[in-house]
N, C-alpha and C. Protein backbone atom coordinates (compact mmCIF):
# COMPACT_ATOMS: atom_id res chain seq x y z
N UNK A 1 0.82 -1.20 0.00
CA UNK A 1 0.00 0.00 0.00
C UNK A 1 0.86 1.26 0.00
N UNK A 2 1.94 1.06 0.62
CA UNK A 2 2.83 2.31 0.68
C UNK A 2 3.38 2.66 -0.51
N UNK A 3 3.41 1.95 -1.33
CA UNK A 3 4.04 1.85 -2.67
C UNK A 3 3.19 2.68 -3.46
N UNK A 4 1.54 2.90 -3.31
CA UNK A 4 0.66 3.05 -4.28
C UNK A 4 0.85 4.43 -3.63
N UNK A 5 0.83 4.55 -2.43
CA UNK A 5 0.75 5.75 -1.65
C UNK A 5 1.19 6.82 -2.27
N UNK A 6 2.52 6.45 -2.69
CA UNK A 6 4.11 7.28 -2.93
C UNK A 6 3.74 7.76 -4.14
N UNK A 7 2.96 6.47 -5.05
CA UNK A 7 2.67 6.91 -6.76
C UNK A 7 1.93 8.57 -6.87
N UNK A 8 0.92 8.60 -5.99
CA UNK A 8 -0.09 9.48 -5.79
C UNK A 8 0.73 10.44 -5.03
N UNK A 9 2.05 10.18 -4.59
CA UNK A 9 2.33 11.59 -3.88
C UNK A 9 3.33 12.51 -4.49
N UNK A 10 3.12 12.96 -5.71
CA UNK A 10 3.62 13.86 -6.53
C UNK A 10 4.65 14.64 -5.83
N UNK A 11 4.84 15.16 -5.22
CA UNK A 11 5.39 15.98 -4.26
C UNK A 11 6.79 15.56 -3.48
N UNK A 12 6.07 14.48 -3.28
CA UNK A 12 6.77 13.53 -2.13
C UNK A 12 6.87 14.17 -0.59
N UNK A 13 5.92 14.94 -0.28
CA UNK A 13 5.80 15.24 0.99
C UNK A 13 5.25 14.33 2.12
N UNK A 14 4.87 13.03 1.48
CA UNK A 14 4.28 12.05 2.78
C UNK A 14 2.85 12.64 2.90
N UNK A 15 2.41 13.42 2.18
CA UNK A 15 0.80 13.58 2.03
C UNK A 15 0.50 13.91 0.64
N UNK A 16 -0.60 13.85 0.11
CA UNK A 16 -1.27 13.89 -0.71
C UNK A 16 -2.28 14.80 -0.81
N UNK A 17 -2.22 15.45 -1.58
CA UNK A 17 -2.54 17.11 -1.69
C UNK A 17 -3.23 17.39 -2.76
N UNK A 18 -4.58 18.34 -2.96
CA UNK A 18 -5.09 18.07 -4.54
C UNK A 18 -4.22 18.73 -5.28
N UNK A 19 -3.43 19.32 -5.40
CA UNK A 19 -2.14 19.21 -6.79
C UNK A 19 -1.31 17.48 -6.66
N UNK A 20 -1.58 16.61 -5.95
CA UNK A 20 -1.22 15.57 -6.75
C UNK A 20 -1.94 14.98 -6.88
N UNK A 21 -3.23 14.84 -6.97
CA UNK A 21 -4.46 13.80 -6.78
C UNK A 21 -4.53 15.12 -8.52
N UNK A 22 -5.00 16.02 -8.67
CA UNK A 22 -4.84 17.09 -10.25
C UNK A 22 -3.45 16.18 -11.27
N UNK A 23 -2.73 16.11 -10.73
CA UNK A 23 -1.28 15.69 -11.47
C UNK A 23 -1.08 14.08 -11.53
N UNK A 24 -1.51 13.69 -10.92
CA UNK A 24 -1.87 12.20 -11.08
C UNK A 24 -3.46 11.66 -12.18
N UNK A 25 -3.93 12.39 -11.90
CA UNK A 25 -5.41 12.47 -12.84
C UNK A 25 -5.12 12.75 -14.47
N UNK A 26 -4.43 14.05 -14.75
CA UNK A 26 -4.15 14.68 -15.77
C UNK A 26 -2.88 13.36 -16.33
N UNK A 27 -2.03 12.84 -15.76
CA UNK A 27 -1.00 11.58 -16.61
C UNK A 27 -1.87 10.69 -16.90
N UNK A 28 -3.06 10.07 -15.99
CA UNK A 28 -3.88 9.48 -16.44
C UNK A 28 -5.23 9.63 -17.56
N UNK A 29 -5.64 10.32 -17.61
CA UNK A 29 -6.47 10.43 -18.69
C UNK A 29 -5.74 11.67 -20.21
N UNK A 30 -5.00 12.00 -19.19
CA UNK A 30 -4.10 13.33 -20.73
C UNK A 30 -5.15 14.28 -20.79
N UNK A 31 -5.00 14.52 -22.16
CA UNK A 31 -6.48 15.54 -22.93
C UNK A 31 -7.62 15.26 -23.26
N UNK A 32 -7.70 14.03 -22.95
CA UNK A 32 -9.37 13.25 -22.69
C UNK A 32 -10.93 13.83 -21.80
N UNK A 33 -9.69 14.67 -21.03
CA UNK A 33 -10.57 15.42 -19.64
C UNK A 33 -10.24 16.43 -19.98
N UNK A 34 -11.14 17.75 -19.77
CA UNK A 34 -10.58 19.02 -19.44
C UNK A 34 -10.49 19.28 -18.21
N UNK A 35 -9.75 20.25 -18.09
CA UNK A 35 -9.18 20.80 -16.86
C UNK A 35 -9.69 21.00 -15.60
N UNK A 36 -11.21 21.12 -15.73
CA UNK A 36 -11.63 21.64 -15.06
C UNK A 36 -12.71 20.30 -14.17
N UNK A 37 -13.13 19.50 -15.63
CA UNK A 37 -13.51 18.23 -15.01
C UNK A 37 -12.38 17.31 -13.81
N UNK A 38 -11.07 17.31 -14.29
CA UNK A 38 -10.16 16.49 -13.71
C UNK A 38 -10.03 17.23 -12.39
N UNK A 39 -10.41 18.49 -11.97
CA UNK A 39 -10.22 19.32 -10.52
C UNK A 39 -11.09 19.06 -10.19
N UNK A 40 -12.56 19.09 -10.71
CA UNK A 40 -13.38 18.24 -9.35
C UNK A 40 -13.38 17.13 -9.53
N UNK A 41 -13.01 15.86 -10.05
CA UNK A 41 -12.69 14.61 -9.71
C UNK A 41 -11.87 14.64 -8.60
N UNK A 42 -11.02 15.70 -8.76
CA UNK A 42 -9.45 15.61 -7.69
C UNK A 42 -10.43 16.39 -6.29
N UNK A 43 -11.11 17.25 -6.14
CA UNK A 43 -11.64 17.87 -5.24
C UNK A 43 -12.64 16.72 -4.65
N UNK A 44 -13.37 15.97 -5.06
CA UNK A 44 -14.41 15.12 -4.87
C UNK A 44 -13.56 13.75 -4.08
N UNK A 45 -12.18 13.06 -4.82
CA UNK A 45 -11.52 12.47 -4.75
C UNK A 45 -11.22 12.84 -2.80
N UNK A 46 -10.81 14.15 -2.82
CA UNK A 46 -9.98 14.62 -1.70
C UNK A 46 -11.11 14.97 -0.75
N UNK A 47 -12.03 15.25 -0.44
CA UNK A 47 -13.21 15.50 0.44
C UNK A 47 -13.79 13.92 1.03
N UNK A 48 -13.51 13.12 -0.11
CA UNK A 48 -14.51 12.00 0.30
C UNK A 48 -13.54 11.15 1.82
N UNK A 49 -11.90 11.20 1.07
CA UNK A 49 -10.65 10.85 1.82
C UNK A 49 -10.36 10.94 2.53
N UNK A 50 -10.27 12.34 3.05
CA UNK A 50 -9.35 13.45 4.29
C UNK A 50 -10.47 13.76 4.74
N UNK A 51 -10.44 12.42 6.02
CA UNK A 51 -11.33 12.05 7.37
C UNK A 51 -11.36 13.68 8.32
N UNK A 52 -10.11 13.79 8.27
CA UNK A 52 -10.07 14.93 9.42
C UNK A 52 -10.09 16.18 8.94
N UNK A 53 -10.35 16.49 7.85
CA UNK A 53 -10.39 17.56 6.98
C UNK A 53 -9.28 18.55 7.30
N UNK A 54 -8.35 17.89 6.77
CA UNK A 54 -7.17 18.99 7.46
C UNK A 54 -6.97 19.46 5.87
N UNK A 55 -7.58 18.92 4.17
CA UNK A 55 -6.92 19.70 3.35
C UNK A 55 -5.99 18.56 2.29
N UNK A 56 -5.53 17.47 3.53
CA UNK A 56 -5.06 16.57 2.71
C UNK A 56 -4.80 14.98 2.87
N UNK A 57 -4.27 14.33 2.30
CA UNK A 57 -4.65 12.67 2.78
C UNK A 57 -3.37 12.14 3.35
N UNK A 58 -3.36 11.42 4.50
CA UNK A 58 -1.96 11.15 4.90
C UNK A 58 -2.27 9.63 4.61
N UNK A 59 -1.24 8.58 5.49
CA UNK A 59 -1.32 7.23 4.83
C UNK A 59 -1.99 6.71 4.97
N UNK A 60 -2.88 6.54 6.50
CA UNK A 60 -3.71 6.09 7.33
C UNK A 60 -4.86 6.38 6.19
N UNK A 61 -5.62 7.47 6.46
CA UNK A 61 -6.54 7.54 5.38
C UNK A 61 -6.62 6.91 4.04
N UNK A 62 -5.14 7.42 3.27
CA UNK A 62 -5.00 6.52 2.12
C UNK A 62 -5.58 4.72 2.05
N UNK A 63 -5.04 4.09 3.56
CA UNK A 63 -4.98 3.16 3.56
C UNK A 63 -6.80 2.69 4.11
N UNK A 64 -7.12 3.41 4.59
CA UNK A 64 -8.88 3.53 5.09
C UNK A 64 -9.45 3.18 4.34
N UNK A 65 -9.37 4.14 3.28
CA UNK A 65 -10.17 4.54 1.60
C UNK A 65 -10.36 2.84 0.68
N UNK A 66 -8.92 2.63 0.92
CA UNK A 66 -8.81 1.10 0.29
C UNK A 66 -9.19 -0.23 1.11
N UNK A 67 -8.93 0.06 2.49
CA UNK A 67 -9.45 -0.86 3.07
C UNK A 67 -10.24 -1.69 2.62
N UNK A 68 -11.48 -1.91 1.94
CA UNK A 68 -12.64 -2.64 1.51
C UNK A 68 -12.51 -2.75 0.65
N UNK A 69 -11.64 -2.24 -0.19
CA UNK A 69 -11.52 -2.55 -1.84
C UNK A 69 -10.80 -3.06 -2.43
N UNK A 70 -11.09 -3.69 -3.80
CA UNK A 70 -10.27 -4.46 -3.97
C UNK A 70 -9.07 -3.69 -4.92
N UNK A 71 -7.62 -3.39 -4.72
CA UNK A 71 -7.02 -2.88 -5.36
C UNK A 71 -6.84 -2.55 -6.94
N UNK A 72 -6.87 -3.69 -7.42
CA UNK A 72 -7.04 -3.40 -8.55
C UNK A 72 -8.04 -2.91 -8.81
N UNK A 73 -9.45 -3.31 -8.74
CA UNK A 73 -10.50 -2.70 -9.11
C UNK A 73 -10.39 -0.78 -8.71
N UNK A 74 -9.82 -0.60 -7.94
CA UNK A 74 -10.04 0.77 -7.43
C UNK A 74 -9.00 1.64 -8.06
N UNK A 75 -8.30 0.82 -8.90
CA UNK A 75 -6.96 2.05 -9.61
C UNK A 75 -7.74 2.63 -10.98
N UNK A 76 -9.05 2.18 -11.44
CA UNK A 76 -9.49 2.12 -12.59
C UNK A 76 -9.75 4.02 -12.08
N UNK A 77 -10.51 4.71 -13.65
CA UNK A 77 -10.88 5.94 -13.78
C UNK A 77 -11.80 5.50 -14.14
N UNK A 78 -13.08 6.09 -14.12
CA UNK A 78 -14.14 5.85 -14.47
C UNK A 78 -15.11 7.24 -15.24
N UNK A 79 -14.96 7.74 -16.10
CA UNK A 79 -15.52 8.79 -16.42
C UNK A 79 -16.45 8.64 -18.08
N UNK A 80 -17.46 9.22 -18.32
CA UNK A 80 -18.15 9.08 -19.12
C UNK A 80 -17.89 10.19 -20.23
N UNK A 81 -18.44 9.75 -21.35
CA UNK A 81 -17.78 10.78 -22.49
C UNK A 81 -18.94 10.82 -23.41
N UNK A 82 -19.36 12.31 -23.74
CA UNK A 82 -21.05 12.11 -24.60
C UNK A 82 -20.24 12.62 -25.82
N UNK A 83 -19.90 11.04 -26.75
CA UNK A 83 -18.83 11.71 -27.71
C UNK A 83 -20.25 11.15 -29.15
């Protein structure tokens, strides 16, 4: 889990911050998303996470979030496209 942790922590500050939950989103989908969609994914992402609302996700939480899930299934993006 710490491993996945680190992927998501752009920064590398040992938390996870929506500029890397934004910067992790944007490598993943590219120009598929606009900009503005991929910030509230990342805002929605980060509210649902950061239990204590301090702003950002530390490991514990990280590791909360996944608790019940099954990893792989939960690395997927899931977004709809009215193409």
């Amino acid at each position: 889990m710490y491993f996945v942790f680190k992927v998501y922590d752009v920064n590398n500050d040992d938390l996870i911050d929506l500029g890397d939950l934004v910067a992790i989103l944007k490598m993943m989908v590219g120009n598929y998303v606009d900009d503005l969609r991929v910030h509230r994914i990342a805002e929605r992402s980060l509210k649902e996470t950061d239990k204590n609302n301090d702003g950002v996700i530390d490991f514990d939480e990280f590791c909360s979030a996944f608790a019940h899930k099954d990893i792989d299934e939960s690395q997927k993006v899931k977004f709809s496209c009215s193409c």
